[in-house]
Structures are given as structure tokens and as C-alpha cells.
PDB file of N, CA and C in Angstrom:
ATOM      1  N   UNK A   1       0.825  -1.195   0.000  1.00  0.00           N
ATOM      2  CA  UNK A   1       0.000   0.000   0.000  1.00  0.00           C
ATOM      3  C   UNK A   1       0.873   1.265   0.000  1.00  0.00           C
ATOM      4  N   UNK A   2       2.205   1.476   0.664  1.00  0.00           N
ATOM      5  CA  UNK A   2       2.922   2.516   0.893  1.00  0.00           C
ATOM      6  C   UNK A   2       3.117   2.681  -0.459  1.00  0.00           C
ATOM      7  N   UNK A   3       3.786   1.274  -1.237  1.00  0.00           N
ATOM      8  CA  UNK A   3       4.324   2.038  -2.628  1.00  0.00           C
ATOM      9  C   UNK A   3       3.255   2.426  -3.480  1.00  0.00           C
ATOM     10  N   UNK A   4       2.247   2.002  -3.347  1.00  0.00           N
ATOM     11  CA  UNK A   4       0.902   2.288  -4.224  1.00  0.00           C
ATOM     12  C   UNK A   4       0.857   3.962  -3.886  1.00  0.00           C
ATOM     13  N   UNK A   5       1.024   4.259  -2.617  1.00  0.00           N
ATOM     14  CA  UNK A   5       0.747   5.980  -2.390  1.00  0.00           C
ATOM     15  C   UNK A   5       2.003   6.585  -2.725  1.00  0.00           C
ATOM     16  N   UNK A   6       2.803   5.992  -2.498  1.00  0.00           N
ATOM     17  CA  UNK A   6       4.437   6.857  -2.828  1.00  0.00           C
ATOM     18  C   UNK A   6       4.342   7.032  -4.402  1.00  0.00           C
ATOM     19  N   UNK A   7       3.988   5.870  -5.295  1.00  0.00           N
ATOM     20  CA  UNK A   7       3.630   6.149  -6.558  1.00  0.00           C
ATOM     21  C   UNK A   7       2.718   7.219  -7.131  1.00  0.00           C
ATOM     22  N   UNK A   8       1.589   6.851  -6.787  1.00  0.00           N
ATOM     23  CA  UNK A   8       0.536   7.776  -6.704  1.00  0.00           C
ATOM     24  C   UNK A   8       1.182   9.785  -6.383  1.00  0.00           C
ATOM     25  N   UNK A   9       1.654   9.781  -5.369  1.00  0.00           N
ATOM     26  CA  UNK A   9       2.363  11.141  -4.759  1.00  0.00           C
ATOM     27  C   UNK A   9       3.317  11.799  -5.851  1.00  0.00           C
ATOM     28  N   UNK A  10       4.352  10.687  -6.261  1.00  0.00           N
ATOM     29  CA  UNK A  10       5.121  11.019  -7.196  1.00  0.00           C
ATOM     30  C   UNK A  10       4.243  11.336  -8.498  1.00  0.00           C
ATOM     31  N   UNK A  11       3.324  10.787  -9.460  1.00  0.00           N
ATOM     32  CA  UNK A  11       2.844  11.313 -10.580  1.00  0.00           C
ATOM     33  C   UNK A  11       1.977  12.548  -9.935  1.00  0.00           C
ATOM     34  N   UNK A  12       1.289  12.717  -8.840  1.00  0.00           N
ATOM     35  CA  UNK A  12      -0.157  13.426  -8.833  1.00  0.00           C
ATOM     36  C   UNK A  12       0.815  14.818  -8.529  1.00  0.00           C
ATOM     37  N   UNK A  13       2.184  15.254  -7.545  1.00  0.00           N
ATOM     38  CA  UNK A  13       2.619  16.125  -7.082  1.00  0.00           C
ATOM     39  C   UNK A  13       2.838  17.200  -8.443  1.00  0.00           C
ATOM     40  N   UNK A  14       3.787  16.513  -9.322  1.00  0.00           N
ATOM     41  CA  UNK A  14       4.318  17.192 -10.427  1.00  0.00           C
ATOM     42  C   UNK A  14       2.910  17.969 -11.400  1.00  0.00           C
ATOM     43  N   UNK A  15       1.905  16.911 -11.465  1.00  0.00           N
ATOM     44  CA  UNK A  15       0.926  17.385 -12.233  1.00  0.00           C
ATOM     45  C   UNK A  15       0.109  18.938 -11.136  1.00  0.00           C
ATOM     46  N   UNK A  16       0.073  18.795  -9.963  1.00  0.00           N
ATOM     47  CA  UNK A  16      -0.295  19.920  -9.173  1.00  0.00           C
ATOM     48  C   UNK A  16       0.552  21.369  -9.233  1.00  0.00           C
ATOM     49  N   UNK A  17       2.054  20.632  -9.234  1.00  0.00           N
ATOM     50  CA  UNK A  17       2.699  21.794  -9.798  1.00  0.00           C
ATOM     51  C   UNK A  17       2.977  22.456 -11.011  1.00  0.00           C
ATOM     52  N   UNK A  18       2.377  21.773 -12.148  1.00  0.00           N
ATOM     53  CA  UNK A  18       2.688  22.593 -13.492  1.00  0.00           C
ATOM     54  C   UNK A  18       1.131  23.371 -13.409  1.00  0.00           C
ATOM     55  N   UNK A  19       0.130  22.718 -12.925  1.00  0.00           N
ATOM     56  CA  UNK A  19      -0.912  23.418 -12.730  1.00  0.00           C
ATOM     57  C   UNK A  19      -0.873  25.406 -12.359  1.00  0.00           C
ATOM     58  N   UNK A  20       0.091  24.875 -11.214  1.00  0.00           N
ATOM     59  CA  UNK A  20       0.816  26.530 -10.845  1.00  0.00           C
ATOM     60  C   UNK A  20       1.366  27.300 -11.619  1.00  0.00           C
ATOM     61  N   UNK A  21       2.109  26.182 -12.536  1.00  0.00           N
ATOM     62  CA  UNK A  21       2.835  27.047 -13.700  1.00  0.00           C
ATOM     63  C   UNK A  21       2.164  27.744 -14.744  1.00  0.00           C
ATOM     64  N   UNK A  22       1.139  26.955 -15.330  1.00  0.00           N
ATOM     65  CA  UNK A  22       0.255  27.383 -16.054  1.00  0.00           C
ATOM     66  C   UNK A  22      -0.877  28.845 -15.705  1.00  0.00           C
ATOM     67  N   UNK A  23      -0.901  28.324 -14.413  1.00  0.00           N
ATOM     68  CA  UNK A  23      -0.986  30.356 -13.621  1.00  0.00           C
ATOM     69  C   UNK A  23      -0.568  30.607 -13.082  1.00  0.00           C
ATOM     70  N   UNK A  24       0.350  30.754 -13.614  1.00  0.00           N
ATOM     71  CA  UNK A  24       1.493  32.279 -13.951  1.00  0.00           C
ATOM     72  C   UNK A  24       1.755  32.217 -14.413  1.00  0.00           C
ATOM     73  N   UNK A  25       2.033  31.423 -15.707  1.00  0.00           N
ATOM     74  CA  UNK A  25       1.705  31.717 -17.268  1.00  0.00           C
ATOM     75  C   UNK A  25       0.590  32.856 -17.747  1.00  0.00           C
ATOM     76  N   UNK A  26      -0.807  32.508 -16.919  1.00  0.00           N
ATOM     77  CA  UNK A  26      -1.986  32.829 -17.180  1.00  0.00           C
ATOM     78  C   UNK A  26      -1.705  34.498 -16.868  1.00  0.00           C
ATOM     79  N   UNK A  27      -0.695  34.425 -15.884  1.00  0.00           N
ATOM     80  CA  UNK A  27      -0.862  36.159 -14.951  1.00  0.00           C
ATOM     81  C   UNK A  27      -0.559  37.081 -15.998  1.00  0.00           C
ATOM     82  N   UNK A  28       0.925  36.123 -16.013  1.00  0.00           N
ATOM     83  CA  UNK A  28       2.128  37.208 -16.732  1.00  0.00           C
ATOM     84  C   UNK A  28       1.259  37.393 -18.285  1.00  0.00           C
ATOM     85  N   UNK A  29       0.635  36.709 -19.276  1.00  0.00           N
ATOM     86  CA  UNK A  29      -0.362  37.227 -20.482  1.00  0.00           C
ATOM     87  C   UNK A  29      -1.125  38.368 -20.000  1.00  0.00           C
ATOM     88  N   UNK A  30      -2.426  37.657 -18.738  1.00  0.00           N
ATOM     89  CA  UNK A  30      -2.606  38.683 -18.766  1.00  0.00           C
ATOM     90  C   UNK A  30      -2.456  40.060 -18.719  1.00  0.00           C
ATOM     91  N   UNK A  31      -1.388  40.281 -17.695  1.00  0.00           N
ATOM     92  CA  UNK A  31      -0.780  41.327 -17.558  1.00  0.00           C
ATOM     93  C   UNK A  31      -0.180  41.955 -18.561  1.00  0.00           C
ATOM     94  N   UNK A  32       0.740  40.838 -19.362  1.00  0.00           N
ATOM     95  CA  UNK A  32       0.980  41.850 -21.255  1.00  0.00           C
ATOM     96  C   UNK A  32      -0.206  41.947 -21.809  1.00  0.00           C
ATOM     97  N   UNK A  33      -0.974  41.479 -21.625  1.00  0.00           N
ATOM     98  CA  UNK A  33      -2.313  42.129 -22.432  1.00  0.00           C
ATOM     99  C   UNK A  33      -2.846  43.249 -21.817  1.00  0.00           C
ATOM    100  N   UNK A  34      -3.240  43.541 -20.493  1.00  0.00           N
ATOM    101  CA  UNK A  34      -3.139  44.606 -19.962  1.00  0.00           C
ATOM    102  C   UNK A  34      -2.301  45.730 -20.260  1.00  0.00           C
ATOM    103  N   UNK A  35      -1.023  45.547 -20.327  1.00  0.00           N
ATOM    104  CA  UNK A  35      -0.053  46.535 -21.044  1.00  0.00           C
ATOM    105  C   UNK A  35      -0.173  47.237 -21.744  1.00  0.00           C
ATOM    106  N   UNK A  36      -0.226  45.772 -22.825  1.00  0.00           N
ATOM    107  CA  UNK A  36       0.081  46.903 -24.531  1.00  0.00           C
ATOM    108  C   UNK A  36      -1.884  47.304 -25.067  1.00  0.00           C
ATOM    109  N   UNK A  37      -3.277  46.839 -24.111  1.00  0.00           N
ATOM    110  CA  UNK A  37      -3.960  47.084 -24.219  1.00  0.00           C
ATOM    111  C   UNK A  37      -3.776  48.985 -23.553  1.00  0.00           C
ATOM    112  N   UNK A  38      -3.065  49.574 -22.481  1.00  0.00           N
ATOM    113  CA  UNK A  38      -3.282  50.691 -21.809  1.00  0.00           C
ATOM    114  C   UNK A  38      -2.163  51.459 -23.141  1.00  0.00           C
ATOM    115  N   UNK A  39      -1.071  51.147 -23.277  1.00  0.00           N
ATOM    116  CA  UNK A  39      -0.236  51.534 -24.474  1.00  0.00           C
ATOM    117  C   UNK A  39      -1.243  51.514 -25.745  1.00  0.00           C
ATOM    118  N   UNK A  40      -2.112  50.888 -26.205  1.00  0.00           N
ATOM    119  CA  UNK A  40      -3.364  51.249 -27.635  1.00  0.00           C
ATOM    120  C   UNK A  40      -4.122  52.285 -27.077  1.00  0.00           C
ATOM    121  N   UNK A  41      -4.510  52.338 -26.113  1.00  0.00           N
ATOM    122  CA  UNK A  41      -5.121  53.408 -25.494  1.00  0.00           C
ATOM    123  C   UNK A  41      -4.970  54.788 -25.111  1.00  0.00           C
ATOM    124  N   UNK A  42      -3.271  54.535 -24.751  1.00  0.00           N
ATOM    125  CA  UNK A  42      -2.466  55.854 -24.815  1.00  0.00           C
ATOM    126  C   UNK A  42      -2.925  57.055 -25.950  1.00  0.00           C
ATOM    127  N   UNK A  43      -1.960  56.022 -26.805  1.00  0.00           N
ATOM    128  CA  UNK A  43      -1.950  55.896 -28.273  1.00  0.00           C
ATOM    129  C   UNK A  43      -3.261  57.287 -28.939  1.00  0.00           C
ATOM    130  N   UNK A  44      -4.572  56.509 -28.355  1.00  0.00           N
ATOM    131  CA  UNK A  44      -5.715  56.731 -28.919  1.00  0.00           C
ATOM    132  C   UNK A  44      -6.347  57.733 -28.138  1.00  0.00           C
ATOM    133  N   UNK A  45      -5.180  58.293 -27.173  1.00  0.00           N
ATOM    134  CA  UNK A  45      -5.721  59.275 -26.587  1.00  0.00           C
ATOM    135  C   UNK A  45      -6.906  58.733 -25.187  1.00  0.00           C
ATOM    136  N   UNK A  46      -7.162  57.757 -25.333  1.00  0.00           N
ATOM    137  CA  UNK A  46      -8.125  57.331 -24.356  1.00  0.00           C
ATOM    138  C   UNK A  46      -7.862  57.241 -23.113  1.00  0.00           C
ATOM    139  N   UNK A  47      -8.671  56.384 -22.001  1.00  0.00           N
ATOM    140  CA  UNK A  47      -8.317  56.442 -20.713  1.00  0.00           C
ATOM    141  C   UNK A  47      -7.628  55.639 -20.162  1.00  0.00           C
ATOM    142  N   UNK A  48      -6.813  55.401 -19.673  1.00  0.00           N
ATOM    143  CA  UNK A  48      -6.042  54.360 -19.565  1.00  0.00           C
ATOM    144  C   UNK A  48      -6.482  53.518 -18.071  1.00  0.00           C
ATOM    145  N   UNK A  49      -6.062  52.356 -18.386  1.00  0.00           N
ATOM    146  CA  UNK A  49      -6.071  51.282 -17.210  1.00  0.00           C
ATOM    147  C   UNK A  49      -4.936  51.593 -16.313  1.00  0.00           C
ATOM    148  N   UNK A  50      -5.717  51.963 -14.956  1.00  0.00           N
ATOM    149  CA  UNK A  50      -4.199  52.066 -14.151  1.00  0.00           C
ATOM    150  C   UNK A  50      -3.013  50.789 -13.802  1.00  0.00           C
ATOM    151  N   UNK A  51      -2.424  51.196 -13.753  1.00  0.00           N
ATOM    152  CA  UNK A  51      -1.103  50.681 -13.630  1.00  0.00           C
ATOM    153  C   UNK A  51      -0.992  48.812 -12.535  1.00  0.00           C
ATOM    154  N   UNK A  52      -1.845  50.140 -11.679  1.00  0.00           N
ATOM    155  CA  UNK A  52      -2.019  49.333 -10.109  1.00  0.00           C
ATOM    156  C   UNK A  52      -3.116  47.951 -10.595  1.00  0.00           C
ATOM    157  N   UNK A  53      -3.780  48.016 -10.936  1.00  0.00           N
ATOM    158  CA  UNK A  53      -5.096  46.882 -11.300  1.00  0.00           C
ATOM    159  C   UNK A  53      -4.508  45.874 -12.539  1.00  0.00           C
ATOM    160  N   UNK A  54      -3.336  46.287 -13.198  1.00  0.00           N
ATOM    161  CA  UNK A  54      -2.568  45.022 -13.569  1.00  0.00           C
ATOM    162  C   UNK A  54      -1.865  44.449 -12.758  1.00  0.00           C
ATOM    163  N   UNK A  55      -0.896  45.594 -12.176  1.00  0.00           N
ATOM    164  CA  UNK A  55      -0.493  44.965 -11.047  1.00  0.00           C
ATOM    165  C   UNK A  55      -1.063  43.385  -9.695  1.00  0.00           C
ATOM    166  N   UNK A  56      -2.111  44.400  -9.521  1.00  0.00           N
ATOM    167  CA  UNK A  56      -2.971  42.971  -9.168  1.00  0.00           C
ATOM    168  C   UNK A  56      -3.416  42.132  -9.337  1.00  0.00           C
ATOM    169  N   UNK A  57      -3.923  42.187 -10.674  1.00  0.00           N
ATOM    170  CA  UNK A  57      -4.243  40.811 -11.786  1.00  0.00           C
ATOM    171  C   UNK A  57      -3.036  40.224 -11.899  1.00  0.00           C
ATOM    172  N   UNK A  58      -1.791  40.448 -11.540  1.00  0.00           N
ATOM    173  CA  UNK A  58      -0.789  39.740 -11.854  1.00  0.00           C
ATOM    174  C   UNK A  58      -0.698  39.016 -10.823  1.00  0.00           C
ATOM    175  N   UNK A  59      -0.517  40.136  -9.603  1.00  0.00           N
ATOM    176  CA  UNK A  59       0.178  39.027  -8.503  1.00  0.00           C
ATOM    177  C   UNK A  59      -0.739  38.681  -7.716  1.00  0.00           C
ATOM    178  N   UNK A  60      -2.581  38.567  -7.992  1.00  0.00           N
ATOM    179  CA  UNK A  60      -3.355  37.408  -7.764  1.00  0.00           C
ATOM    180  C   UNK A  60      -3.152  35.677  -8.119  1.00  0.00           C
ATOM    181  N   UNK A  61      -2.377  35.789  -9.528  1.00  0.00           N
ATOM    182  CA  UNK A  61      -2.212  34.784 -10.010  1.00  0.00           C
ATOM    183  C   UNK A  61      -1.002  34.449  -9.657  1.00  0.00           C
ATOM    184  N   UNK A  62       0.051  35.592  -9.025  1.00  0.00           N
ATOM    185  CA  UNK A  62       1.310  34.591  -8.764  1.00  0.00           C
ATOM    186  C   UNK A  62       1.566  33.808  -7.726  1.00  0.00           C
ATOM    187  N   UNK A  63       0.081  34.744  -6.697  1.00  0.00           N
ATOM    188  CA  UNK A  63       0.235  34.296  -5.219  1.00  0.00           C
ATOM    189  C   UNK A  63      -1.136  32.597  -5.227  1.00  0.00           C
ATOM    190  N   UNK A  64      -1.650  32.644  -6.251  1.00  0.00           N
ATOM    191  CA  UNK A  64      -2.242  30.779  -6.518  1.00  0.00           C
ATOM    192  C   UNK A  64      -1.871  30.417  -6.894  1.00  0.00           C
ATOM    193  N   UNK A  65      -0.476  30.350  -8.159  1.00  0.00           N
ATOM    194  CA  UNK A  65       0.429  29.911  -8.657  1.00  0.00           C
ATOM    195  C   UNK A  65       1.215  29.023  -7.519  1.00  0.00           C
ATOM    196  N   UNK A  66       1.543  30.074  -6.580  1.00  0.00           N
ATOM    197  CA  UNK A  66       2.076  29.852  -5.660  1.00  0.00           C
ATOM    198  C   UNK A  66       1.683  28.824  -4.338  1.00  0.00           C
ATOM    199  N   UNK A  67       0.423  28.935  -4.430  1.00  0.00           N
ATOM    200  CA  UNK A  67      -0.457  28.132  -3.966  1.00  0.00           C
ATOM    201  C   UNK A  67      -0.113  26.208  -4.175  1.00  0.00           C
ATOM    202  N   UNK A  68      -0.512  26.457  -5.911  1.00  0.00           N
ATOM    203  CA  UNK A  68      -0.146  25.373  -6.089  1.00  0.00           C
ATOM    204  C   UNK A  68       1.019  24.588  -6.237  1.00  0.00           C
ATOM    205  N   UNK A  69       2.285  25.274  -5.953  1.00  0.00           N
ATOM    206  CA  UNK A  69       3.500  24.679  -6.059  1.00  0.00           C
ATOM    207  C   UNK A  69       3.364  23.946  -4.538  1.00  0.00           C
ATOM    208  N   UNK A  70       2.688  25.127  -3.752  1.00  0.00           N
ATOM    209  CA  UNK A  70       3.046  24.621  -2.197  1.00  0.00           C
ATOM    210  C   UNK A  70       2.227  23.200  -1.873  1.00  0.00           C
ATOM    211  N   UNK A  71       1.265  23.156  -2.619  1.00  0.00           N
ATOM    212  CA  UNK A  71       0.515  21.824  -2.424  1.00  0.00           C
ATOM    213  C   UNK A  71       0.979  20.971  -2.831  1.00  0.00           C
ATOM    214  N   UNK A  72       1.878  20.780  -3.970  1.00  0.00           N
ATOM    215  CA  UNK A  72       2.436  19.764  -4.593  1.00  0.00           C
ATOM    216  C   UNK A  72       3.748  19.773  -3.679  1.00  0.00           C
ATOM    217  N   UNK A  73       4.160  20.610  -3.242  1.00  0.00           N
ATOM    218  CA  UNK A  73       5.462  20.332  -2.673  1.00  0.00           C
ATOM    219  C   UNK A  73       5.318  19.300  -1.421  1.00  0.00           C
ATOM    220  N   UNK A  74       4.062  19.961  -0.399  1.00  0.00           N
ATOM    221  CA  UNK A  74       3.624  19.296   0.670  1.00  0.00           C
ATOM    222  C   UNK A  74       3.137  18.368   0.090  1.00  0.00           C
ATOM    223  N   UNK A  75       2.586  17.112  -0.685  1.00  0.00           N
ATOM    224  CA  UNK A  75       2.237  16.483  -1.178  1.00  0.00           C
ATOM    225  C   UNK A  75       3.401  15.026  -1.197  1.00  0.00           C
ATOM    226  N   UNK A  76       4.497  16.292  -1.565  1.00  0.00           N
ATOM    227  CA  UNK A  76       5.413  15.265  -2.523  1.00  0.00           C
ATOM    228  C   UNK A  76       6.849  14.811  -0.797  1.00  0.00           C
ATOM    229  N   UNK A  77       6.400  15.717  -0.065  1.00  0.00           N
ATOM    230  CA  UNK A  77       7.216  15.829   1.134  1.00  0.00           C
ATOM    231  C   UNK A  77       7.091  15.227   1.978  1.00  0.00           C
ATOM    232  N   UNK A  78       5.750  14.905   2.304  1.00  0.00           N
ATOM    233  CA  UNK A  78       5.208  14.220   3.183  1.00  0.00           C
ATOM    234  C   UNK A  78       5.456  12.239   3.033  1.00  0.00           C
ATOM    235  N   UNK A  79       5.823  12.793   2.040  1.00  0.00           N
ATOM    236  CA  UNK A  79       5.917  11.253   1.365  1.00  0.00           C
ATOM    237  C   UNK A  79       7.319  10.607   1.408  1.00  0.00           C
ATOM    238  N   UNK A  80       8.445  11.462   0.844  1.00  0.00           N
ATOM    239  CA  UNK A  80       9.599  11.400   0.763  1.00  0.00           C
ATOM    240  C   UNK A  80      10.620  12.794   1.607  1.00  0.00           C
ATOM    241  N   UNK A  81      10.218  12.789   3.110  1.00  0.00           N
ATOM    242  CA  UNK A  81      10.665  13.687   3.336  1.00  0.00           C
ATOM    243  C   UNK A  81      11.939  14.021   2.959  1.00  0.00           C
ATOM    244  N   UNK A  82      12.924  15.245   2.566  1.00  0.00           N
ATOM    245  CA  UNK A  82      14.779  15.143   2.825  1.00  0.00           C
ATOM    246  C   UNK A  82      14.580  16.408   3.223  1.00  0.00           C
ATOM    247  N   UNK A  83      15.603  16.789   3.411  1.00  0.00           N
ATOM    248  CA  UNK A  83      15.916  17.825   3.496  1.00  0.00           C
ATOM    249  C   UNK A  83      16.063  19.036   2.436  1.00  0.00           C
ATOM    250  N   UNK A  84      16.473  18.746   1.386  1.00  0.00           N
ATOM    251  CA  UNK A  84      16.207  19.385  -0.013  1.00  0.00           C
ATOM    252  C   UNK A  84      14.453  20.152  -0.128  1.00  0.00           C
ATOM    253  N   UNK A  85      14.288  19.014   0.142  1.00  0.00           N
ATOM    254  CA  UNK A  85      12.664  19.342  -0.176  1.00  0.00           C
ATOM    255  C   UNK A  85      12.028  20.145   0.937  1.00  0.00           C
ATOM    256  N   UNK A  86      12.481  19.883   2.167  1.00  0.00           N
ATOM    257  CA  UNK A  86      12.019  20.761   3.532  1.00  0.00           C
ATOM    258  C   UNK A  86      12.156  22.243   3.101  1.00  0.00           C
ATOM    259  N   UNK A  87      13.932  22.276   2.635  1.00  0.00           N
ATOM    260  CA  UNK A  87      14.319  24.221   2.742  1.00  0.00           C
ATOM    261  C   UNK A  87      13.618  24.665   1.284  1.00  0.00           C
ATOM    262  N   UNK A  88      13.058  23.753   0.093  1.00  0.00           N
ATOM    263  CA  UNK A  88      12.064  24.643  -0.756  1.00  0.00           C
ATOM    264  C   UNK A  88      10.917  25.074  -0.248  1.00  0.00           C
ATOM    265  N   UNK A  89      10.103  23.711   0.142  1.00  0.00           N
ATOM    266  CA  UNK A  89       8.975  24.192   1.118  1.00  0.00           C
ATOM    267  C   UNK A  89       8.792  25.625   1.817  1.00  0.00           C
ATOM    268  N   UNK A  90      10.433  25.834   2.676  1.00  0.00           N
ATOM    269  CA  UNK A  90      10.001  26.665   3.722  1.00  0.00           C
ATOM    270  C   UNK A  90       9.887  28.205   2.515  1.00  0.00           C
ATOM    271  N   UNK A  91      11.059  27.825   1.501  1.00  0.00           N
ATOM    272  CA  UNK A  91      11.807  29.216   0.879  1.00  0.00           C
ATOM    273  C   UNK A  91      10.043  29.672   0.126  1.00  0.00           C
ATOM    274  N   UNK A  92       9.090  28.708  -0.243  1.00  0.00           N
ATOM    275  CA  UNK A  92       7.790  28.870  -0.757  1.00  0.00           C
ATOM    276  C   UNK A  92       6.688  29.111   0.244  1.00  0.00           C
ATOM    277  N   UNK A  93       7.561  28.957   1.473  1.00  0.00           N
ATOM    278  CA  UNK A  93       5.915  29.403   2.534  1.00  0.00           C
ATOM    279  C   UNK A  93       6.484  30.522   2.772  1.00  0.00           C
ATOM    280  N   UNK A  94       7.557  30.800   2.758  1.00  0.00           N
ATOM    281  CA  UNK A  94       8.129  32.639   2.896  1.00  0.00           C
ATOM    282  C   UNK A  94       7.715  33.337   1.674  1.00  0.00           C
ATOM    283  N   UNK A  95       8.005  33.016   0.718  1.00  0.00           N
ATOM    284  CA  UNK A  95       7.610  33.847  -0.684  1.00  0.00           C
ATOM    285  C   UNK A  95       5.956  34.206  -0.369  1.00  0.00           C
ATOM    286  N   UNK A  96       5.533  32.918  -0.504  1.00  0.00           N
ATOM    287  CA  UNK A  96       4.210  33.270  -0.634  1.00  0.00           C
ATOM    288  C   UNK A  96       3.298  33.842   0.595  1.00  0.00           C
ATOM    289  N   UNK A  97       4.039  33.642   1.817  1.00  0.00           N
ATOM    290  CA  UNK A  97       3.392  34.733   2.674  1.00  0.00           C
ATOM    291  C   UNK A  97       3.800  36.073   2.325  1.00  0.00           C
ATOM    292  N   UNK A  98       4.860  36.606   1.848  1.00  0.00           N
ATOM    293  CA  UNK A  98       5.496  37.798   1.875  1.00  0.00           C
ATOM    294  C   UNK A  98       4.648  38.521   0.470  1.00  0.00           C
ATOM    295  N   UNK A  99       4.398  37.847   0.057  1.00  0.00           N
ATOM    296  CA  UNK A  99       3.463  37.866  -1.685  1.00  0.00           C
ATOM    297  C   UNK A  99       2.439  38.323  -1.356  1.00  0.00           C
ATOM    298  N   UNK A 100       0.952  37.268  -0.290  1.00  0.00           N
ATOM    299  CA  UNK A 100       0.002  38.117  -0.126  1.00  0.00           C
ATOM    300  C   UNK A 100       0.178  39.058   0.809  1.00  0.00           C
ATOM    301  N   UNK A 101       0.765  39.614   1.813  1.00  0.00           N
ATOM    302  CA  UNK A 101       1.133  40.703   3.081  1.00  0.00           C
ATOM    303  C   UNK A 101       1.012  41.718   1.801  1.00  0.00           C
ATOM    304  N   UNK A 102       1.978  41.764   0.997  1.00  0.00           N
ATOM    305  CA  UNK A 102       1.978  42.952  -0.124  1.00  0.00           C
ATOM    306  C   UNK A 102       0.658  43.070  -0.953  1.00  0.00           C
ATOM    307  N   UNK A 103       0.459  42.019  -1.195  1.00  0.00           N
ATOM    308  CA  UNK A 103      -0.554  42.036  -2.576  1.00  0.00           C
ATOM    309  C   UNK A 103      -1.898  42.505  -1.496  1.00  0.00           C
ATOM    310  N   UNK A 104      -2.191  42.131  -0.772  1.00  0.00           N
ATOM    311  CA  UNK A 104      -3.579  42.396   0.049  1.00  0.00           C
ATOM    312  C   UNK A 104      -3.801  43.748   0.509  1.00  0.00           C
ATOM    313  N   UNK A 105      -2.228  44.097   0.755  1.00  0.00           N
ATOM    314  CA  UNK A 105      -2.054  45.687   1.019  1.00  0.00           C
ATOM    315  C   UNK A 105      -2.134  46.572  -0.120  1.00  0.00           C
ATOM    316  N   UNK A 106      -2.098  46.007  -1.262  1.00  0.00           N
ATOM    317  CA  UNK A 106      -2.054  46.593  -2.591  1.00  0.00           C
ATOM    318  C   UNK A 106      -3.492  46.754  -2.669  1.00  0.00           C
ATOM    319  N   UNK A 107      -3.898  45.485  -2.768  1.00  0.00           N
ATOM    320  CA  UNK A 107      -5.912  45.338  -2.927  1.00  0.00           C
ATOM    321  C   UNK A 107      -6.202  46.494  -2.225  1.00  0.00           C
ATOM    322  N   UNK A 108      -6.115  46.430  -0.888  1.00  0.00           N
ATOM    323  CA  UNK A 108      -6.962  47.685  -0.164  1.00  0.00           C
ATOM    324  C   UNK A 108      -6.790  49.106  -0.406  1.00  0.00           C
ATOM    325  N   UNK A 109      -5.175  49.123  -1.498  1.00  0.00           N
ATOM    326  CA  UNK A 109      -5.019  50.639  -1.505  1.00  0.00           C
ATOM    327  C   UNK A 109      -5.627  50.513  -2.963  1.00  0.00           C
ATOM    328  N   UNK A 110      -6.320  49.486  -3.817  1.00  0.00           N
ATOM    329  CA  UNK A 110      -6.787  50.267  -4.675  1.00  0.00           C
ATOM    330  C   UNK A 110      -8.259  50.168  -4.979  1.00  0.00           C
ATOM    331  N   UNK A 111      -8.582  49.488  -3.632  1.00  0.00           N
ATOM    332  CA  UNK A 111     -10.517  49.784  -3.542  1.00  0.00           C
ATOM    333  C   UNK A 111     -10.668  51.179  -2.722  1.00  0.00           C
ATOM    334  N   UNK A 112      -9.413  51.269  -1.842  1.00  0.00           N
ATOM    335  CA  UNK A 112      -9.656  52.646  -1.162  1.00  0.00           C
ATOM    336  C   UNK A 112     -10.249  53.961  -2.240  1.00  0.00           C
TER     337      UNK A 112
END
């Protein structure tokens, strides 16, 4: 049964983490689309999209991106603990706390 789950852990972890990858793939587009959409707009004299609200569309998606690396990591850790895998874990529960502290503080300064 162990190797049935250690197996299992090993294919299901990796697939949780490209999941992450794929948003923030998703962010970083949107966010160039956001861009060169406020740059056509310039352009056209129109109103532009502030700065700040890409900003956040971005690093909404970097901080579930982030999300999902951490699930796959804990996933894949729990299983095969080392040490390797402990100090990514931690270096991804620091990022990604330090990610939303900012980003949430960002949110509120731009519903304010």
C-alpha cells in the first residue's frame, strides 16, 4: 500500500505543480495584455487602465500559482521527506506569505 501511495504522490505532485505554472503563465499574459492594451489606449488618446489593477491581476495569479506549487510540494514531502525538499517548502511558505502581506495591502489601496 505505501508504494501504491508513494507512486501515486510522485505522478499526482508534479501534475499539481505545473498546474501553478500554467498560472502564472496565465498572470504574466494577462498582464501583457493589460499593457500593450493601456499603451493602444495611450496611443488613442483614451483612458487608460491604471497601472495598479494590472499589477494585481498579476500578482493574484502569482500568489495561486504559488499556492499550487506549495501543495504539490507538501504532497510530494510528506511522502519522501529530505531535506532538499524541507528548505524549498520553507523558501515557498516565505515567498508566498510575503506575496500576499503585499498584494492584500495593494488590494486595499486600490478599492480605497
Amino acid at each position: 500500500m505505501h508504494e501504491f501511495l508513494a507512486a501515486f504522490v510522485h505522478a499526482v505532485g508534479p501534475v499539481i505543480e505545473s498546474v501553478g505554472i500554467l498560472v502564472v503563465i496565465w498572470g504574466a499574459l494577462e498582464g501583457t495584455t493589460g499593457l500593450v492594451l493601456r499603451a493602444l489606449a495611450a496611443l488613442r488618446g483614451r483612458d487608460l487602465q491604471p497601472l495598479e489593477k494590472i499589477r494585481a491581476g498579476i500578482g493574484e495569479k502569482m500568489a495561486l500559482g504559488l499556492d499550487f506549487f506549495l501543495a504539490g510540494d507538501i504532497i510530494q514531502t510528506i511522502v519522501v521527506p529530505s531535506v532538499e525538499s524541507l528548505a524549498m517548502l520553507g523558501g515557498i511558505v516565505t515567498i508566498r506569505t510575503v506575496l500576499s502581506y503585499f498584494l492584500s495591502r495593494d488590494l486595499k489601496e486600490l478599492k480605497a
